[in-house]
Protein backbone atom coordinates (compact mmCIF):
# COMPACT_ATOMS: atom_id res chain seq x y z
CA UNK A 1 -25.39 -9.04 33.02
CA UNK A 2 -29.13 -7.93 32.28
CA UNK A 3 -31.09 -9.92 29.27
CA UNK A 4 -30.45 -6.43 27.27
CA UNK A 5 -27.20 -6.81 27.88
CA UNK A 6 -26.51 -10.12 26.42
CA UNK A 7 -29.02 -9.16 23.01
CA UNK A 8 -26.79 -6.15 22.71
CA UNK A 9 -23.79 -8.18 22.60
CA UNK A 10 -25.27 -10.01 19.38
CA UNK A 11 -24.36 -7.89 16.62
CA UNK A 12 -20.47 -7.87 17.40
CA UNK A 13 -19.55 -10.49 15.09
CA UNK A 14 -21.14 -8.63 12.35
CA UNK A 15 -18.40 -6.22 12.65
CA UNK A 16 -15.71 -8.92 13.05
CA UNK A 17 -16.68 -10.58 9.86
CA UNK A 18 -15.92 -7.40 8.29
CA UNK A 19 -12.43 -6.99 9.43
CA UNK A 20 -11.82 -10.36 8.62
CA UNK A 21 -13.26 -10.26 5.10
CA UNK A 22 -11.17 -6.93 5.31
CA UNK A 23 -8.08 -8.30 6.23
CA UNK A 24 -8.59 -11.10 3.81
CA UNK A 25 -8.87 -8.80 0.79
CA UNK A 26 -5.73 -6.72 1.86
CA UNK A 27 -3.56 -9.81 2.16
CA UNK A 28 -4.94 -11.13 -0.71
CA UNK A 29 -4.03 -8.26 -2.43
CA UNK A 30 -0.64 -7.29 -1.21
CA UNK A 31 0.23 -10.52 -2.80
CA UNK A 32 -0.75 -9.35 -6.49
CA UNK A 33 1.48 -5.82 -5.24
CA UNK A 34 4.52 -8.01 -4.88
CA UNK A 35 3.77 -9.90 -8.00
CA UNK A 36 3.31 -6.90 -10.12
CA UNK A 37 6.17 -5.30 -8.64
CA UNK A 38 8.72 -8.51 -9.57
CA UNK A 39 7.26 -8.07 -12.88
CA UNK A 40 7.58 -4.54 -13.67
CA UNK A 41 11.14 -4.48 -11.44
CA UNK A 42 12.34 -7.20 -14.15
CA UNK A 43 11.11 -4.97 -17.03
CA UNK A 44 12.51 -1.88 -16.04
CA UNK A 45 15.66 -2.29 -18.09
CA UNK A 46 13.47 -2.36 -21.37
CA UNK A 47 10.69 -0.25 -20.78
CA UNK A 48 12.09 2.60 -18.84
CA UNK A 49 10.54 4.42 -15.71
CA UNK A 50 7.88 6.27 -18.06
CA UNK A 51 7.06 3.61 -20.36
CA UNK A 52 6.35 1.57 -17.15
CA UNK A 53 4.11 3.83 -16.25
CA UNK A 54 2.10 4.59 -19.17
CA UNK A 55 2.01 0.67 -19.91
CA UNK A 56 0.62 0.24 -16.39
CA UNK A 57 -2.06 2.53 -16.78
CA UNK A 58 -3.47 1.31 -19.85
CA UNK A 59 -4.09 -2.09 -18.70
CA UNK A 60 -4.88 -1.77 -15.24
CA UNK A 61 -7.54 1.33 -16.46
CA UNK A 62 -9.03 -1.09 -19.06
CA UNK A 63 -8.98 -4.24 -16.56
CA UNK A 64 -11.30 -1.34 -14.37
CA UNK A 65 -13.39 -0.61 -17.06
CA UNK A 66 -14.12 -4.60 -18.07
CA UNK A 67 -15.01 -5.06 -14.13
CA UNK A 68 -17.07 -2.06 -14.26
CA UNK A 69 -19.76 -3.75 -16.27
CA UNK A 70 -21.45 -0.71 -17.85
CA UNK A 71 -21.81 1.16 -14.06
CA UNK A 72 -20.61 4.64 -13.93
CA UNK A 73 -17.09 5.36 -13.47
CA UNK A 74 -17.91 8.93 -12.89
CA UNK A 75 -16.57 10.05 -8.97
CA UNK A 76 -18.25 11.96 -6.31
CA UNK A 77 -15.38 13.44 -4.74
CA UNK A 78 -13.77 14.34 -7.71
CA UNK A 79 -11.42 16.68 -5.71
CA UNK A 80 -9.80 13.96 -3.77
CA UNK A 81 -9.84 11.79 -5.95
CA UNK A 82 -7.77 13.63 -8.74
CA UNK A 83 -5.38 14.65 -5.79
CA UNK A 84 -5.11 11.24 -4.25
CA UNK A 85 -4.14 9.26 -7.87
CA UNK A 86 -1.98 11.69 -8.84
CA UNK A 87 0.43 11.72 -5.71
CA UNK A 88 0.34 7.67 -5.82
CA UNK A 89 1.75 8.56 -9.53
CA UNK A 90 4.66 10.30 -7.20
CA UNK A 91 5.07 7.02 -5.55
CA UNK A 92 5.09 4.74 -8.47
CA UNK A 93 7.59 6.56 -9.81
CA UNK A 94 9.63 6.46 -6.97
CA UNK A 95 9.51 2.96 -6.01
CA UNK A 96 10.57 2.32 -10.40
CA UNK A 97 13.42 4.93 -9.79
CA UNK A 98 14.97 2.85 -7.27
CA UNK A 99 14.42 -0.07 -8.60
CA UNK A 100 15.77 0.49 -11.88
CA UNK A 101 18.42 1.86 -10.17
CA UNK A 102 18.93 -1.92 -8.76
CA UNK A 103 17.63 -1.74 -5.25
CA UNK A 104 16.54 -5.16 -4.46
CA UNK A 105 12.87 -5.57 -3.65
CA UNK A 106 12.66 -6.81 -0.06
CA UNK A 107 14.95 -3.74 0.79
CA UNK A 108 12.16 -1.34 -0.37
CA UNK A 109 9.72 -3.19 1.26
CA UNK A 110 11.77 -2.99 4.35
CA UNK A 111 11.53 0.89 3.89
CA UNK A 112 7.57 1.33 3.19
CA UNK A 113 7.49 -0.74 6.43
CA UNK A 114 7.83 2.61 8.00
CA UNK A 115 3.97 3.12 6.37
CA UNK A 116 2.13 2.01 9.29
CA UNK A 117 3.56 3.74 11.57
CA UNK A 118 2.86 6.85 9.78
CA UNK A 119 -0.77 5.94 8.73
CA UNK A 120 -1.18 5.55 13.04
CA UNK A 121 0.08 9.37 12.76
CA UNK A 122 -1.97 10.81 9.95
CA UNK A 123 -4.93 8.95 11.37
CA UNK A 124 -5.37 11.65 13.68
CA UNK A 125 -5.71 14.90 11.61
CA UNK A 126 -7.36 13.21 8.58
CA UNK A 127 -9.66 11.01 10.40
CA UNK A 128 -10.05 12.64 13.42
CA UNK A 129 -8.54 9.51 15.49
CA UNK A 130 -7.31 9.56 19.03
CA UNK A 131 -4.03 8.27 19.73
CA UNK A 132 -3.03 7.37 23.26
CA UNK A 133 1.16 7.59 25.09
CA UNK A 134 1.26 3.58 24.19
CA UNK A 135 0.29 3.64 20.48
CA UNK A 136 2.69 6.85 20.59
CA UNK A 137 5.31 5.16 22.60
CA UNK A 138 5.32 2.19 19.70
CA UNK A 139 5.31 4.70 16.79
CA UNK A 140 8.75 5.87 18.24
CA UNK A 141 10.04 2.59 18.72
CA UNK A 142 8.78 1.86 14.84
CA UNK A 143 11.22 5.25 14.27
CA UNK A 144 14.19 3.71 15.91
CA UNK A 145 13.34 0.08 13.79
CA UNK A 146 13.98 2.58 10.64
CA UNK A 147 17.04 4.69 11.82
CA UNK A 148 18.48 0.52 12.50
CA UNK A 149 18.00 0.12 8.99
CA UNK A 150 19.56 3.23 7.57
CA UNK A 151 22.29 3.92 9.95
CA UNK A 152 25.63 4.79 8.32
CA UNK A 153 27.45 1.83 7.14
CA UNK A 154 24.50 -0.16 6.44
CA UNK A 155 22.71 -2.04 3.49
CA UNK A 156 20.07 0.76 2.60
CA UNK A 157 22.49 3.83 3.80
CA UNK A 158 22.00 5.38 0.36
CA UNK A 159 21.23 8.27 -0.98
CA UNK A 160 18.08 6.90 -2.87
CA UNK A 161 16.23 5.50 0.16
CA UNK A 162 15.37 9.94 0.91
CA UNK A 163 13.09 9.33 -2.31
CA UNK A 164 11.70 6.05 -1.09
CA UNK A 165 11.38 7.70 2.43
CA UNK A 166 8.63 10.75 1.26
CA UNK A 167 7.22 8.08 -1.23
CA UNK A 168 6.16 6.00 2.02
CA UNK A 169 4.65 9.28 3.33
CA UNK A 170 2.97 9.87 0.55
CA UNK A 171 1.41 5.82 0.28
CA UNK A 172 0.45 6.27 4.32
CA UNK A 173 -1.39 9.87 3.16
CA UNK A 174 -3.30 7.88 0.43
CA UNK A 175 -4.11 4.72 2.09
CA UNK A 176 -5.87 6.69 4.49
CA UNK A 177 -7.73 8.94 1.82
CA UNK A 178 -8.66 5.10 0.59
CA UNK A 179 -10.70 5.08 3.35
CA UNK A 180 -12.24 8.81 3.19
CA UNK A 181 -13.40 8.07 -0.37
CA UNK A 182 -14.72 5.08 0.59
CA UNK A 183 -17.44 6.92 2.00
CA UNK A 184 -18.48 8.11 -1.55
CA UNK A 185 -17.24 6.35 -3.98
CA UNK A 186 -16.79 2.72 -5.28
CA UNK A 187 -13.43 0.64 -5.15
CA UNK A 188 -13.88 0.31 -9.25
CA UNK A 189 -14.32 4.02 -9.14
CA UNK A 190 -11.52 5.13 -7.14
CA UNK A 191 -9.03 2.19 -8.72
CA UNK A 192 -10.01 3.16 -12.24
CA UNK A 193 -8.95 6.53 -11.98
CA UNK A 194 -5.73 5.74 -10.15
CA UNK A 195 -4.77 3.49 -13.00
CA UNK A 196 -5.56 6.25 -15.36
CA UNK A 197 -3.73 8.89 -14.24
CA UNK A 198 -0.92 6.96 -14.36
CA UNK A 199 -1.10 7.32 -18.27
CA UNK A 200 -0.83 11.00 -18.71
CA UNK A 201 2.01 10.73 -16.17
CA UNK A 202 3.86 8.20 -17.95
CA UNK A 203 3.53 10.61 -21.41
CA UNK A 204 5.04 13.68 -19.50
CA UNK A 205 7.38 11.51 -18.30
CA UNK A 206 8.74 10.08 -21.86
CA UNK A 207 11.35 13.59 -22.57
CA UNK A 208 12.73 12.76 -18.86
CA UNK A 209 12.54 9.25 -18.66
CA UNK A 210 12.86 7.87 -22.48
CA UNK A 211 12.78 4.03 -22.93
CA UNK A 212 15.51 2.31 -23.59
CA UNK A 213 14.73 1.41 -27.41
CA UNK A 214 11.38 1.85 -27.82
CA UNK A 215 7.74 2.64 -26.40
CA UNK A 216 7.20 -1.07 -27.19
CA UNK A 217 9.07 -3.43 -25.86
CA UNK A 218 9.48 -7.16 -26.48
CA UNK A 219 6.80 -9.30 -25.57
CA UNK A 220 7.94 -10.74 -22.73
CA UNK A 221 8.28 -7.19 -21.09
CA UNK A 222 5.13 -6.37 -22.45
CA UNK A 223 3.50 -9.75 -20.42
CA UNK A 224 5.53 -7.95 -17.89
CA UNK A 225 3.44 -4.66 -18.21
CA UNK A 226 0.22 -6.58 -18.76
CA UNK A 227 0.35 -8.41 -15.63
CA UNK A 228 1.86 -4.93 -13.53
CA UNK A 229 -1.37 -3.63 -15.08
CA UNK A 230 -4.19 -5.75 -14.56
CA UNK A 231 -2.72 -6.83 -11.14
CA UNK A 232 -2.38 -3.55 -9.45
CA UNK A 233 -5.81 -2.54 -10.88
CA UNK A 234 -7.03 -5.74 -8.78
CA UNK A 235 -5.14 -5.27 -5.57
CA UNK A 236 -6.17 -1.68 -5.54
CA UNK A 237 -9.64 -2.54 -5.91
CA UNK A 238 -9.40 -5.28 -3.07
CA UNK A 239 -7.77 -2.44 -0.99
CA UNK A 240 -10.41 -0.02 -1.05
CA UNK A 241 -13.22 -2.41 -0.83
CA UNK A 242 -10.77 -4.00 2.51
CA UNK A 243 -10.93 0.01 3.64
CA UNK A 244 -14.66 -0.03 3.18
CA UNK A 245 -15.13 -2.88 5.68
CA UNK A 246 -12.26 -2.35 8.30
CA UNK A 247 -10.57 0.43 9.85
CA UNK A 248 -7.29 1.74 9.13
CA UNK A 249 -5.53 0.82 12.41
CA UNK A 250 -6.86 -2.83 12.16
CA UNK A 251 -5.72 -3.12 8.20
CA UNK A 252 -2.21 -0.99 8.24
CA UNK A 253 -0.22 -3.88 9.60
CA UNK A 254 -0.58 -5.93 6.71
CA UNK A 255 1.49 -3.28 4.74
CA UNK A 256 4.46 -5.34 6.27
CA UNK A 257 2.71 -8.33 4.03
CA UNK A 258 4.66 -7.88 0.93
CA UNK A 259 8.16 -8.31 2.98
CA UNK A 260 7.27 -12.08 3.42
CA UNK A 261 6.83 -12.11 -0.64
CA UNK A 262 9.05 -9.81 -1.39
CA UNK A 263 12.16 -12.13 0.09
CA UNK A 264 11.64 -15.45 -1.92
CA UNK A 265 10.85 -13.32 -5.31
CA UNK A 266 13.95 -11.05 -4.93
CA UNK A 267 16.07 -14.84 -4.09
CA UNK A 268 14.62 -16.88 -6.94
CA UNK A 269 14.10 -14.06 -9.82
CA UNK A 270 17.72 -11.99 -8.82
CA UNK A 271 19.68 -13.60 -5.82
CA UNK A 272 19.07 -10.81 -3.41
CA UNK A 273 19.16 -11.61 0.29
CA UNK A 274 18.55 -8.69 2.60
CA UNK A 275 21.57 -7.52 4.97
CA UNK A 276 21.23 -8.35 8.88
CA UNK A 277 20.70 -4.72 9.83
CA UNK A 278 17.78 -4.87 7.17
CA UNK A 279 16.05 -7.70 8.80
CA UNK A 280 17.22 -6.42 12.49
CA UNK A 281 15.20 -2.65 11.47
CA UNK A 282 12.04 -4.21 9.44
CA UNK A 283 11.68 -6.36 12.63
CA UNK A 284 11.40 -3.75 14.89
CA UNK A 285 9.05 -1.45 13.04
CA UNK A 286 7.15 -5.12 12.35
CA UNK A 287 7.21 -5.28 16.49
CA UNK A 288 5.92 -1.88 16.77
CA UNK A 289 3.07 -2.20 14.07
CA UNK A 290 1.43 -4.99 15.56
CA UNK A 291 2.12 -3.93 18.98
CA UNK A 292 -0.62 -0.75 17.65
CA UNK A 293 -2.72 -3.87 16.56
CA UNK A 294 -2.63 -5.35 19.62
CA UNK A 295 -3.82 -1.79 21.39
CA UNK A 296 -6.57 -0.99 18.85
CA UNK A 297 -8.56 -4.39 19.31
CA UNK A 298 -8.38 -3.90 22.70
CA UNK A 299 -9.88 -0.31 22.94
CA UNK A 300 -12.36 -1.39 20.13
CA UNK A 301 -13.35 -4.74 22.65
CA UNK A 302 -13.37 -2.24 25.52
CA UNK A 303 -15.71 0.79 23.49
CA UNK A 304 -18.14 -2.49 22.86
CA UNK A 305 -18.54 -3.40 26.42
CA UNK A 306 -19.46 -0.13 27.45
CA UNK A 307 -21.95 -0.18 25.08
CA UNK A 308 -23.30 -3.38 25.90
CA UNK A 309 -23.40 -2.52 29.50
CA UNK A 310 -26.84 -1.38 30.77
C-alpha cells in the first residue's frame, strides 16, 4: 500500500470512537428505560394510564429545562418534531395500556424486539439506505423469531400484543426521525419537547383514562412518576446525542438491551418469568438483529478500504 494510503487510513478511529461513545450512551440509557418503566408499571394501579402520562411529562420536561441551562429550547424542524413526540405519546400509551392491563415487562420487551428489524426496513425510504438479499434475508428470519412468539397457544397470543405490535412500528419510525433531527436540532431540544407533549396528552386523556382516586397519588407513586420522569427525559437525551454520533444500523441492536433488564426487574419486583416460546422467539429476532450488525460493519470496513485505496 502507497504512503497515501496508509495516512488515509488514520482518521478511521475517529469514527469508531463515535460509535463506541454511541453505543455507550444507548446502553447506558436503555438501562434508565427499563428503570422508569418498572417504576411507572408498579404505579399504574394508582395513577392511571393518563395520570402517568401527564406526571411523566412534567418532570421529565422540567429535568430538560434544568439541563438546558438558559440555551434555547426553541426547534428548527418544528414540523418533525411536533409529529415525531406526539406519535411516541401513541406509544407510551400503549406500552401503559398493556401493562396496566398486567402484561409482564420482559414479555413487552420481547415484542419491541421486533424494532430493529423494522428500523433496518424504514432505513431505506427515510434515510435513503441500501439494503442488500442478506440484511433482507435476516429481517425475515427476525419475522419468523416474532410469529414463534405469538403463535396460537402461546404466552403473548393475546389480543393486546396487536396494540404493542403498531406501537413498535411506530418507536422504529421515531428512532429513526431521532436521527433526521439530529441534523438540526439538539438532544435537549428534541427530548424536551417529547417530554412535553406528553402533558397535553395525558390531560385529554383524563375523561378516557381517569385515575383511580385521584390526579395525585401517594407519595410513593408519585417517587414513582418522578423517577419515570426525570429518567426517560435522560435516556432520551442520551439517545439522540448516541444518534448524533452513530448510525442507525450500528445502534438498533441495542433495542434488545432492555430484555436483559427487563427479566431480573419483572422476577424481583412481580415474579414474572417469561414462557419458553417467549425466550425461543426474542432469541431469534436477537439472532437476526445482530446478524444485520455483523453485515453493516463489514460493508462500512469494506466502503473505508476503497477509500483508502489509491
Amino acid at each position: 500500500m502507497s504512503e497515501r494510503g496508509r495516512h488515509a487510513i488514520l482518521p478511521a478511529p475517529a469514527r469508531l470512537d463515535n460509535a463506541v461513545r454511541g453505543i455507550l450512551l444507548i446502553a447506558f440509557g436503555y438501562a434508565l428505560i427499563a428503570c422508569s418503566d418498572a417504576a411507572v408499571k408498579w404505579a399504574l394501579p394508582q395513577t392511571g394510564i393518563a395520570a402517568a402520562m401527564l406526571w411523566r411529562g412534567v418532570f421529565g420536561a422540567l429535568t430538560m429545562w434544568v439541563l438546558a441551562r438558559g440555551a434555547s429550547l426553541r426547534p428548527v424542524n418544528l414540523r418533525l418534531i411536533g409529529t415525531r413526540s406526539l406519535l411516541h405519546c401513541v406509544v407510551s400509551v400503549a406500552f401503559y395500556a398493556v401493562w396496566f392491563l398486567g402484561m409482564p415487562l420482559a414479555d413487552s420487551y420481547a415484542v419491541a424486539a421486533a424494532s430493529p428489524l423494522i428500523m433496518t426496513v424504514l432505513a431505506i425510504p427515510i434515510l435513503g439506505e441500501q439494503v442488500g438479499w442478506r440484511r433482507w434475508t435476516s429481517t425475515l428470519v427476525g419475522f419468523c423469531g416474532v410469529l414463534v412468539m405469538l403463535q396460537p397457544g402461546s404466552a403473548l397470543w393475546r389480543w393486546e400484543v396487536v396494540f404493542m405490535l403498531l406501537a413498535v412500528v411506530l418507536m422504529a419510525t421515531t428512532r429513526i426521525w431521532t436521527r433526521v433531527l439530529a441534523r438540526t436540532d439538539t438532544p435537549t431540544t428534541i427530548t424536551f419537547w417529547l417530554m412535553a407533549a406528553h402533558i397535553p396528552t395525558g390531560l385529554l386523556l383524563l375523561p378516557v383514562f381517569p385515575p383511580p382516586a385521584s390526579i395525585f397519588p401517594s407519595a410513593g407513586a408519585m417517587l414513582a412518576m418522578a423517577a419515570l420522569g426525570c429518567g426517560n427525559a435522560v435516556a432520551h437525551r442520551l439517545f439522540a446525542r448516541a444518534f448524533a454520533l452513530a448510525p442507525v444500523s450500528v445502534l438498533a441492536p441495542f433495542e434488545y438491551s432492555p430484555l436483559i433488564w427487563g427479566l431480573p426487574l419483572g422476577l424481583l419486583i412481580w415474579g414474572d418469568w417469561p414462557a419458553g416460546t417467549t425466550f425461543a422467539g426474542a432469541g431469534i429476532v436477537i439472532a437476526a438483529g445482530l446478524y444485520n450488525l455483523h453485515r453493516e460493519r463489514q460493508r462500512a470496513r469494506q466502503a473505508r478500504f476503497a477509500a483508502t485505496v489509491p
